[in-house]
Protein backbone atom coordinates (compact mmCIF):
# COMPACT_ATOMS: atom_id res chain seq x y z
CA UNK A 1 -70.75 -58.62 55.45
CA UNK A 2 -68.59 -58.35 52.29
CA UNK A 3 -68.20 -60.67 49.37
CA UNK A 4 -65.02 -61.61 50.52
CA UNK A 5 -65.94 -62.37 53.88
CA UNK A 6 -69.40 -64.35 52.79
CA UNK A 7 -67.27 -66.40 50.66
CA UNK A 8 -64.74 -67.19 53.21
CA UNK A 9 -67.14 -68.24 55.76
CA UNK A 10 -68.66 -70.80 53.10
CA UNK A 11 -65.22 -71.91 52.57
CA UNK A 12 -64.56 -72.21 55.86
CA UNK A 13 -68.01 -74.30 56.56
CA UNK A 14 -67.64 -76.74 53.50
CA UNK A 15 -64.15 -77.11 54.78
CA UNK A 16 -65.19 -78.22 58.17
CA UNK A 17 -67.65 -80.62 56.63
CA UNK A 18 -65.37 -82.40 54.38
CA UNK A 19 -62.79 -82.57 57.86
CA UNK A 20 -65.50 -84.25 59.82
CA UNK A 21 -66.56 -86.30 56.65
CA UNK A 22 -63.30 -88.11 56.53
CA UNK A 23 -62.56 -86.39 53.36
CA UNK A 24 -58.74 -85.50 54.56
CA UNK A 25 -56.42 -87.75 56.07
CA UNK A 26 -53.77 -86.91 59.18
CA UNK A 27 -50.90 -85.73 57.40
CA UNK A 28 -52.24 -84.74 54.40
CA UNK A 29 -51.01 -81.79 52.39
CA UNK A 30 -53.74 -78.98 51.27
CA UNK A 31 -53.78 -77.92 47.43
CA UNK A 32 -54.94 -74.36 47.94
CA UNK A 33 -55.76 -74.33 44.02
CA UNK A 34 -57.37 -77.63 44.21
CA UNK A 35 -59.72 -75.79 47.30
CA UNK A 36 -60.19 -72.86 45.38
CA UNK A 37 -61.12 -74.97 42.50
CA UNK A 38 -63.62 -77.30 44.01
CA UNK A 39 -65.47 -74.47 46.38
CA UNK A 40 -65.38 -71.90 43.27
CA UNK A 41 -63.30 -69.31 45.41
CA UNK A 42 -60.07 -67.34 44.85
CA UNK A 43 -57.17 -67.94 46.74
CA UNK A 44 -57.72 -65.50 49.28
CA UNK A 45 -60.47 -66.51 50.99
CA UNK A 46 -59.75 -70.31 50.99
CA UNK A 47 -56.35 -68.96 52.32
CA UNK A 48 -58.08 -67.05 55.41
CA UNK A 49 -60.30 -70.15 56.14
CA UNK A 50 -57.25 -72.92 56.28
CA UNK A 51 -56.35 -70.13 58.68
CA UNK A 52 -59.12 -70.53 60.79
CA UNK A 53 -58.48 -74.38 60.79
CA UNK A 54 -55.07 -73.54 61.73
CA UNK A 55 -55.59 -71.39 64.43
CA UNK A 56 -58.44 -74.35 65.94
CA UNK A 57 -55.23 -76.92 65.57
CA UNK A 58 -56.54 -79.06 62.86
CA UNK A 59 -54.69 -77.76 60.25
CA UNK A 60 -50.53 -77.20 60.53
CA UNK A 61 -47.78 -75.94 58.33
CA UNK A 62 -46.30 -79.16 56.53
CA UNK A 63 -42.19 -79.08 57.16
CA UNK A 64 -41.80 -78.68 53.28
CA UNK A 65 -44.03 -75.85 53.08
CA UNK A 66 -48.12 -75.04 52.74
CA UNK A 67 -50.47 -76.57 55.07
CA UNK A 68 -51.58 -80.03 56.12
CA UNK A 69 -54.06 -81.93 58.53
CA UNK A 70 -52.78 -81.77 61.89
CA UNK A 71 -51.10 -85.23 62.44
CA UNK A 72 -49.58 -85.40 66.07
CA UNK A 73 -46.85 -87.61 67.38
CA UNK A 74 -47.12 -90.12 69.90
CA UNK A 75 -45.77 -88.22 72.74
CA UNK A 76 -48.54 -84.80 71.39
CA UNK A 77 -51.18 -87.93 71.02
CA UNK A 78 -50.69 -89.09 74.74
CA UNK A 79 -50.62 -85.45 75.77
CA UNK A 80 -54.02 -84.64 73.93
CA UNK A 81 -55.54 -87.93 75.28
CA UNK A 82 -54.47 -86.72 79.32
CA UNK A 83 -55.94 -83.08 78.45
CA UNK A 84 -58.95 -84.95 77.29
CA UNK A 85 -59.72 -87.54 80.08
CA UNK A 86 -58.98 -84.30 82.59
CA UNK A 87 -61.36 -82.22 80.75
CA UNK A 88 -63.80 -84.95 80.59
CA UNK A 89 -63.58 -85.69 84.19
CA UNK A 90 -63.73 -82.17 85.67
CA UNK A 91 -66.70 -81.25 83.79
CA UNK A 92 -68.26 -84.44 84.90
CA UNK A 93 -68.39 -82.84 88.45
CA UNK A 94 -70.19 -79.70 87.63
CA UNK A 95 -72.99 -81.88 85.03
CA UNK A 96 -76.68 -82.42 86.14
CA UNK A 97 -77.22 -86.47 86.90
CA UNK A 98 -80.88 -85.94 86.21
CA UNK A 99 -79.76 -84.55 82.74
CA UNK A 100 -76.94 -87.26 81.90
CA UNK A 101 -79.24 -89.84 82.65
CA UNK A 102 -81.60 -88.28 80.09
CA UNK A 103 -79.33 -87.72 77.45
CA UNK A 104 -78.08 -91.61 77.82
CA UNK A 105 -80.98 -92.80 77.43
CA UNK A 106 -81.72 -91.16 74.39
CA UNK A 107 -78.37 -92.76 73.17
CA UNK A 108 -79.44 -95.60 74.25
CA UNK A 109 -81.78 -95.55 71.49
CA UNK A 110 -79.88 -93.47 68.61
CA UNK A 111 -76.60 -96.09 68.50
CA UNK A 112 -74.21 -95.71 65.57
CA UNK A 113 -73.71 -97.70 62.07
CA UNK A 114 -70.70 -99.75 61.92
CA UNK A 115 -68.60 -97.16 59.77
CA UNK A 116 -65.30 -95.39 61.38
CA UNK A 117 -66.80 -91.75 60.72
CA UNK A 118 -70.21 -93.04 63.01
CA UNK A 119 -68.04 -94.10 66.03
CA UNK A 120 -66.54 -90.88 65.84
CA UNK A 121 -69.48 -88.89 65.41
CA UNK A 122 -71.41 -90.55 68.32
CA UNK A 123 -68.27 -90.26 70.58
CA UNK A 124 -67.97 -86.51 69.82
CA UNK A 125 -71.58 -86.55 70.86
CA UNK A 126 -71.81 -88.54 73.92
CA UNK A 127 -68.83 -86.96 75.18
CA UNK A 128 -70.57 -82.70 74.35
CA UNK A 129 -73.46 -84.51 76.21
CA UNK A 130 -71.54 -84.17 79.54
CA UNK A 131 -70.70 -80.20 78.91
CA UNK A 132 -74.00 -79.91 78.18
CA UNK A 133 -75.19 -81.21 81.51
CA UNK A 134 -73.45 -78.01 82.73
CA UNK A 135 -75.59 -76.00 81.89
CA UNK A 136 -72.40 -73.94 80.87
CA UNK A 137 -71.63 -73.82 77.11
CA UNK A 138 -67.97 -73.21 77.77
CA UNK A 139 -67.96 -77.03 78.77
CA UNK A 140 -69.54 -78.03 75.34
CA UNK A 141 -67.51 -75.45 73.35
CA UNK A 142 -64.73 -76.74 74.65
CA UNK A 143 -65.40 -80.76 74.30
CA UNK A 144 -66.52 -80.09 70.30
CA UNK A 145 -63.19 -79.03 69.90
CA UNK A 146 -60.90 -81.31 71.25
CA UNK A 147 -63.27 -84.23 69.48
CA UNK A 148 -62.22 -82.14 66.38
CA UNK A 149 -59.08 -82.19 67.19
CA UNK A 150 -59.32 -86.37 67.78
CA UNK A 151 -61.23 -86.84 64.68
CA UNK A 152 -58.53 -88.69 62.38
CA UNK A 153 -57.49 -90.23 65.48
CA UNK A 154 -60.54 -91.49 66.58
CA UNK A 155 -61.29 -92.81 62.97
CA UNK A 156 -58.12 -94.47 63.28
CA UNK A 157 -59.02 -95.87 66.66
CA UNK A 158 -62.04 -97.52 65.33
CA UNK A 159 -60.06 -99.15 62.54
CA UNK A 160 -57.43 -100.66 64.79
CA UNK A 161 -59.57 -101.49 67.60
CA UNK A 162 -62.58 -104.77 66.89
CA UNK A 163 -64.70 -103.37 69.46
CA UNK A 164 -65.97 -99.91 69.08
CA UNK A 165 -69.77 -100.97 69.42
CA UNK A 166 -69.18 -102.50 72.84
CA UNK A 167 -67.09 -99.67 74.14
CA UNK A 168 -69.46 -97.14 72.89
CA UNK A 169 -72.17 -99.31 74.78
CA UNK A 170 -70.53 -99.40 78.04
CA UNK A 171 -70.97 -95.71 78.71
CA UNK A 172 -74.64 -96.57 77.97
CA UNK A 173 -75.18 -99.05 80.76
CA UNK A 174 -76.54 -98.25 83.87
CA UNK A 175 -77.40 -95.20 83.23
CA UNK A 176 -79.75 -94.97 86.07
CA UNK A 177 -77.53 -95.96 89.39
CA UNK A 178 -74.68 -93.76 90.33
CA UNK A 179 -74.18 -92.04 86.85
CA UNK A 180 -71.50 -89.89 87.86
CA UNK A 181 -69.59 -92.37 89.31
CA UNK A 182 -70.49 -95.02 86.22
CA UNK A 183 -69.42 -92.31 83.50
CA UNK A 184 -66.04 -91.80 85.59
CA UNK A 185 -64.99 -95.20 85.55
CA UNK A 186 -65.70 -95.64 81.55
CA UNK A 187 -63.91 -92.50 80.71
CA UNK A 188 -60.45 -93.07 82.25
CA UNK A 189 -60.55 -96.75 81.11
CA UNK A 190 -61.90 -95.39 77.70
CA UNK A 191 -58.65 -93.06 77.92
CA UNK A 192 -55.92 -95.12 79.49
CA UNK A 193 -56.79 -97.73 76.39
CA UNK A 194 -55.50 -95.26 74.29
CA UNK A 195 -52.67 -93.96 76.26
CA UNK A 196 -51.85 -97.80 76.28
CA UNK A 197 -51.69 -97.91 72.41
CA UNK A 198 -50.75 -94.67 71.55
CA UNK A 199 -47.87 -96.26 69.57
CA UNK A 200 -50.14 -98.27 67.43
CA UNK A 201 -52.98 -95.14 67.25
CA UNK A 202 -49.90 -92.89 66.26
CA UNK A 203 -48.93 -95.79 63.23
CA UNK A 204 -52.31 -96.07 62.40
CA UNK A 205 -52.72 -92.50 61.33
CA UNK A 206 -50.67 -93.27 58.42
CA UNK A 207 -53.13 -95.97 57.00
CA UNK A 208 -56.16 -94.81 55.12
C-alpha cells in the first residue's frame, strides 16, 4: 500500500467517524482545505476519500460547486424511507427467530442515552441485527448503509419527535412470542410515522 493510499484510507476513516459523530450537518458544504488541514493530508487524498463518501450517497456536489452532506428532499426522503421499510421487511423473512430473539434481548439490556446521536446509533444497530439473523452479510452490508444514509435524518427525527425511548422500546417487547410477526408490525408503523411527517423530517434537517 502506498503513502498516498494509507493516507487516504485514514482520511476516509476519520471522515466516516466525524459523519456518524454528528460532526456535519445535512446540507453542509465541505472545506477541502479545512479537511486537509485538520487530518494533516494534502488535497489529494482528502479529495479521493469525499469521493468514496460520494459514491456511498452521503456526500453530493453542492449546486454552487464542491461537495456537501447529502441532504434529500421530501419526495427522495419518502422514497429512501419505502426502500428502507421493504428492505427491512424482506430480510425479516429469511432471519433466524431463535437468533432475533437473542439479539433483543441483549438490547433489552444495552438501551441508549437520551442524546440524538444514541437513538441513531442503537437504531442502526437493532435494525443490522435483523441482516445479521441471515446469516448472509449482504443483508447487514446492506442495512449499515442505508442507516448511513438516514443518519442526519434520523438525528433529526429524534429532535422533532418526544418519544424516541418508547419507540426504540417497542421493538424490544415481546421478544419471545411470534418475533417475526412482532418485528413486522413495529417496522412499518416505525416507517409509515415517518412517511407521515416527511414534511416536518425534511424541515427539520435544516435545524442544528
Amino acid at each position: 500500500m502506498s503513502v498516498e493510499t494509507s493516507t487516504q484510507e485514514r482520511v476516509y476513516r476519520a471522515l466516516k467517524e466525524e459523519y456518524l459523530d454528528g460532526v456535519f450537518h445535512a446540507g453542509m458544504r465541505l472545506d477541502l482545505h479545512a479537511v486537509a488541514d485538520r487530518h494533516r493530508a494534502s488535497t489529494t487524498p482528502v479529495r479521493e476519500a469525499i469521493q468514496r463518501m460520494v459514491g456511498e450517497q452521503l456526500f453530493e456536489a453542492h449546486p454552487d460547486g464542491g461537495i456537501r452532506v447529502v441532504r434529500p428532499d421530501i419526495d427522495a426522503l419518502a422514497g429512501l424511507y419505502v426502500w428502507n421499510a421493504q428492505h427491512l421487511l424482506g430480510t425479516l423473512r429469511l432471519a433466524d427467530a431463535a437468533l432475533l430473539r437473542g439479539s433483543l434481548r441483549l438490547f433489552r439490556e444495552r438501551m441508549p442515552g437520551t442524546a440524538p446521536g444514541d437513538h441513531a446509533a442503537f437504531t442502526a444497530i437493532l435494525f443490522r441485527a435483523i441482516g445479521e439473523a441471515t446469516g448472509n452479510a449482504e443483508f447487514s452490508d446492506q442495512i449499515q448503509r442505508m442507516s448511513e444514509r438516514l443518519h442526519y435524518t434520523r438525528l433529526a427525527e429524534a429532535r422533532l419527535f418526544d418519544d424516541p425511548d418508547r419507540e426504540l422500546r417497542t421493538f424490544l417487547r415481546n421478544g419471545n412470542i411470534d418475533v417475526r410477526t412482532n418485528l413486522r408490525r413495529r417496522i412499518i408503523a416505525y416507517h409509515r410515522r415517518r412517511i407521515d411527517h416527511v414534511g416536518s423530517i425534511s424541515d427539520a434537517l435544516w435545524q442544528r
